[in-house]
Protein backbone atom coordinates (compact mmCIF):
# COMPACT_ATOMS: atom_id res chain seq x y z
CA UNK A 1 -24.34 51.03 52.64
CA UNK A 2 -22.94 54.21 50.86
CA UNK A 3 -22.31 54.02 47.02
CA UNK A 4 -18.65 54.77 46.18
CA UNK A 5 -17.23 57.32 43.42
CA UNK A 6 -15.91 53.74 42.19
CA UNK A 7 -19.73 51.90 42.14
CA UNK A 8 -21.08 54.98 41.06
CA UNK A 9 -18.56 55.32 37.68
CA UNK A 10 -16.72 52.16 36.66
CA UNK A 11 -19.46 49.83 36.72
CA UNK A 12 -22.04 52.60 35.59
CA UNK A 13 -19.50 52.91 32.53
CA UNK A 14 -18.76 49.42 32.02
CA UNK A 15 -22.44 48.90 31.56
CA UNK A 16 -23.18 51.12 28.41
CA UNK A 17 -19.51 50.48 26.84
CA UNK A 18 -20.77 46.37 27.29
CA UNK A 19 -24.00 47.38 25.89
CA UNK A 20 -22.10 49.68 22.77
CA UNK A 21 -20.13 46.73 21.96
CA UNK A 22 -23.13 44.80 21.53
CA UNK A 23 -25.47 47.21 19.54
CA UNK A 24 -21.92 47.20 17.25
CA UNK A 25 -21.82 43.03 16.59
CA UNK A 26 -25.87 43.79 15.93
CA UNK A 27 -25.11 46.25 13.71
CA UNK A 28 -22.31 43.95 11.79
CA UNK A 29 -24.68 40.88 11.70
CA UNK A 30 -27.73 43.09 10.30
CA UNK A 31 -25.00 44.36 7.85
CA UNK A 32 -24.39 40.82 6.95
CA UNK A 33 -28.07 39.67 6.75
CA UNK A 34 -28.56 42.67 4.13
CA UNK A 35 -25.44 42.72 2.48
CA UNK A 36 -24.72 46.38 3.36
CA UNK A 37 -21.07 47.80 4.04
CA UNK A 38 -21.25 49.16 7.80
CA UNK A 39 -18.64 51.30 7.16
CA UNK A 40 -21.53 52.84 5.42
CA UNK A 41 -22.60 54.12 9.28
CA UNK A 42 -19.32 55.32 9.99
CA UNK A 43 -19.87 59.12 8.75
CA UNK A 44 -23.41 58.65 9.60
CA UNK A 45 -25.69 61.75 11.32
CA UNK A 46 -28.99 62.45 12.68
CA UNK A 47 -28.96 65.84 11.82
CA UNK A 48 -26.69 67.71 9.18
CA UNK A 49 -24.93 69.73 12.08
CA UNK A 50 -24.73 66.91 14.40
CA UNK A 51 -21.51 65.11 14.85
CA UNK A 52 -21.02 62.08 12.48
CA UNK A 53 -21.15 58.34 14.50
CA UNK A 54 -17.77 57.63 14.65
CA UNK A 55 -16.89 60.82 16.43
CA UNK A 56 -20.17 59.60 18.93
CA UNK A 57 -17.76 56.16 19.66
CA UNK A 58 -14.59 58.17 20.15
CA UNK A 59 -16.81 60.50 22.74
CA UNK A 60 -17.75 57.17 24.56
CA UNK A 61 -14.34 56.31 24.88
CA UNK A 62 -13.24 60.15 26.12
CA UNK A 63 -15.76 60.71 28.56
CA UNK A 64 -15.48 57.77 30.63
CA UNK A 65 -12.02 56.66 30.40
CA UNK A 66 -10.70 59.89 30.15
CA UNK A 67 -12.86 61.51 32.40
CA UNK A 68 -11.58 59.21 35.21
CA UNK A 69 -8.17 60.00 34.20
CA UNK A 70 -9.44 63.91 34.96
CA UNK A 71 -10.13 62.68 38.38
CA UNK A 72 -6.59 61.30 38.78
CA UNK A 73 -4.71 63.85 37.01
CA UNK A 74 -6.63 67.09 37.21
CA UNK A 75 -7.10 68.00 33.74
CA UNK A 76 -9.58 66.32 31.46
CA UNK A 77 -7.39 65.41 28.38
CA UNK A 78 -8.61 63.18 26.41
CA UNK A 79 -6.84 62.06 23.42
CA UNK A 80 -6.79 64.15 20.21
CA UNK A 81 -10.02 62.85 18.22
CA UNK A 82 -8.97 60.22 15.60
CA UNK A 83 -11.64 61.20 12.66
CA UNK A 84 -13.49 59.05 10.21
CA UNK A 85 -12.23 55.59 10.33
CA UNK A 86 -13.52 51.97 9.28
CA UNK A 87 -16.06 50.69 11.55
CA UNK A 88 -14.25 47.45 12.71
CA UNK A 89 -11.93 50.52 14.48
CA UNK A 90 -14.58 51.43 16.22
CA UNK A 91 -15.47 47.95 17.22
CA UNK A 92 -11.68 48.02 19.04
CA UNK A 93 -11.69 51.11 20.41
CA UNK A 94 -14.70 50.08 22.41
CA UNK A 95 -13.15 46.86 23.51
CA UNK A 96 -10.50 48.92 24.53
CA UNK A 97 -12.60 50.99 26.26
CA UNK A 98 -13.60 48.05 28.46
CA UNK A 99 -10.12 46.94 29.08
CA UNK A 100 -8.95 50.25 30.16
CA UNK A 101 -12.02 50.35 32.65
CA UNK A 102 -11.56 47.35 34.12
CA UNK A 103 -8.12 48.63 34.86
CA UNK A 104 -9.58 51.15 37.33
CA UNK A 105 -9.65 49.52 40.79
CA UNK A 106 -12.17 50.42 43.82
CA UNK A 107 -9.10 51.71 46.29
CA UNK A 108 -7.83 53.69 43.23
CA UNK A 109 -10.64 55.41 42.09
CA UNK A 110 -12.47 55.85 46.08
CA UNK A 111 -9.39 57.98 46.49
CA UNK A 112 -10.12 60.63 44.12
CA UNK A 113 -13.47 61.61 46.43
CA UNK A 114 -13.62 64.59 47.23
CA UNK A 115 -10.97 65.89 45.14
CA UNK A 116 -11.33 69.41 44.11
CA UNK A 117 -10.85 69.95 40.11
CA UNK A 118 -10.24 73.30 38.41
CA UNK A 119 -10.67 71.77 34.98
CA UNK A 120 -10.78 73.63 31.67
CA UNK A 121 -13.81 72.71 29.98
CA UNK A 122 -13.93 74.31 26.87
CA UNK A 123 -17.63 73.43 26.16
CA UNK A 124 -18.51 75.69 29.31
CA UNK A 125 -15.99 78.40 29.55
CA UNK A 126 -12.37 79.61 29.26
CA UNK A 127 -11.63 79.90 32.87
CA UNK A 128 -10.94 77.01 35.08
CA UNK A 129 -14.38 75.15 36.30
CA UNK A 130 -14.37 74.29 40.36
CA UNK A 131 -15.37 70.71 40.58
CA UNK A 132 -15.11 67.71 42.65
CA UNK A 133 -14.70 64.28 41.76
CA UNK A 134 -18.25 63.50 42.31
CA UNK A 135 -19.69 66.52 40.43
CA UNK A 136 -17.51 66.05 37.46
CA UNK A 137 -18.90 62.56 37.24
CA UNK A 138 -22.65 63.54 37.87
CA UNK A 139 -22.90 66.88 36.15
CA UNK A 140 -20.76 66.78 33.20
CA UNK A 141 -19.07 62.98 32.33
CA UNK A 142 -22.29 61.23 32.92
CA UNK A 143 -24.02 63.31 30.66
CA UNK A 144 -21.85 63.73 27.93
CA UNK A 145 -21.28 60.17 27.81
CA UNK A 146 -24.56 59.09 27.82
CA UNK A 147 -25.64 61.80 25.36
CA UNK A 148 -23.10 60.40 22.81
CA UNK A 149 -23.98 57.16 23.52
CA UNK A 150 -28.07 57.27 22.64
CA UNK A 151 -27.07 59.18 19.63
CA UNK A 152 -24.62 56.11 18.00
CA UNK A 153 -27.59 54.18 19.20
CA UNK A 154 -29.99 56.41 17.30
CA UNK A 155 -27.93 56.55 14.04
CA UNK A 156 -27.71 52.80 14.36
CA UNK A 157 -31.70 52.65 14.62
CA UNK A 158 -31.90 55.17 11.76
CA UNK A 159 -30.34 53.00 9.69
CA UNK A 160 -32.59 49.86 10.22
CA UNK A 161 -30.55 47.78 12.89
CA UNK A 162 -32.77 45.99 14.72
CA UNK A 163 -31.90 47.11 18.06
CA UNK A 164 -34.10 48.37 20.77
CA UNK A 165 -33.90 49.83 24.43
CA UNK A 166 -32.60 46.69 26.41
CA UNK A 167 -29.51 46.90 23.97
CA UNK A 168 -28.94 50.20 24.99
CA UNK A 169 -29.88 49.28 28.72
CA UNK A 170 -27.37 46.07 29.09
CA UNK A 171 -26.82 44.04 31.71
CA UNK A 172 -28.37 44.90 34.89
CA UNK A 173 -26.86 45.78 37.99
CA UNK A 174 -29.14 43.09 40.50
CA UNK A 175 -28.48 42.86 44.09
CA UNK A 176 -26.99 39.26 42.71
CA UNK A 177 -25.03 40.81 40.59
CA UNK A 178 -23.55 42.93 43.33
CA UNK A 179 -22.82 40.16 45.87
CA UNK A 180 -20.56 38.39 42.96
């Protein structure tokens, strides 16, 4: 059996995004258990020229919803970035996240492959990028959003919450799984 652009993406997405919303509640019971403020993490960075952690949520959010909505549409617009806001925001926007990829449905998104894109991506250069579908996914939303998506897990681990790799990992994919 061949793997779809839809089993390849949604349910690769919906993974992580399950697993950030969990590594969040972690982070708010820790907070709780030590009677710290985790909107203390918000503005939170590995590195002083590193993006801050709530700009690593929003960048979960943009390159998987958004980047199927590049497939769709042809140009990857995400949303303008929202900024520094209280972590419970970041809590919804994930849960948002979810609900916007469950959305996506296996016809809808199968259709897209193949599709040539001629997307701006301003990260790589001014001029138009020639895409498809399937290499937009694999060569440049995959990695961005997993990229943004260890480093909220790494501030998170920076700053003591007890979290380790299966939080990152989530649920599991099994043949069972699959069947369901």
């Amino acid at each position: 059996m061949a793997t779809s652009l839809f089993d390849m993406s949604v349910p690769t997405f919906l993974q992580t995004v399950k697993a950030v919303g969990g590594f969040l509640d972690r982070a708010i019971t820790h907070c709780q258990q030590t009677g710290t403020d985790p909107d203390d993490f918000v503005n939170t960075r590995l590195f002083p020229d590193m993006a801050p952690f709530f700009f690593q949520i929003e960048c979960v959010d943009n390159y998987s919803v958004w980047g199927l909505e590049a497939m769709r549409s042809g140009a990857f617009a995400p949303p303008d970035l929202v900024g520094m806001v209280p972590f419970a925001d970041l809590q919804a926007r994930i849960a948002q996240t979810e609900v916007a990829l469950n959305a996506f449905t296996p016809d809808e998104v199968n259709g897209w492959a193949g599709k040539e894109l001629n997307l701006i991506l301003e990260h790589i250069s001014p001029r138009p990028t020639a895409l498809t579908s399937e290499t937009f996914f694999l060569s440049f939303l995959l990695p961005n959003f997993h990229f943004h998506t260890v480093t909220a897990y790494d501030i998170l681990r920076t700053r003591g919450v007890p979290i380790g790799k299966r939080d990152y990992e989530g649920q599991l994919r099994t043949r069972a799984s699959l069947r369901n």
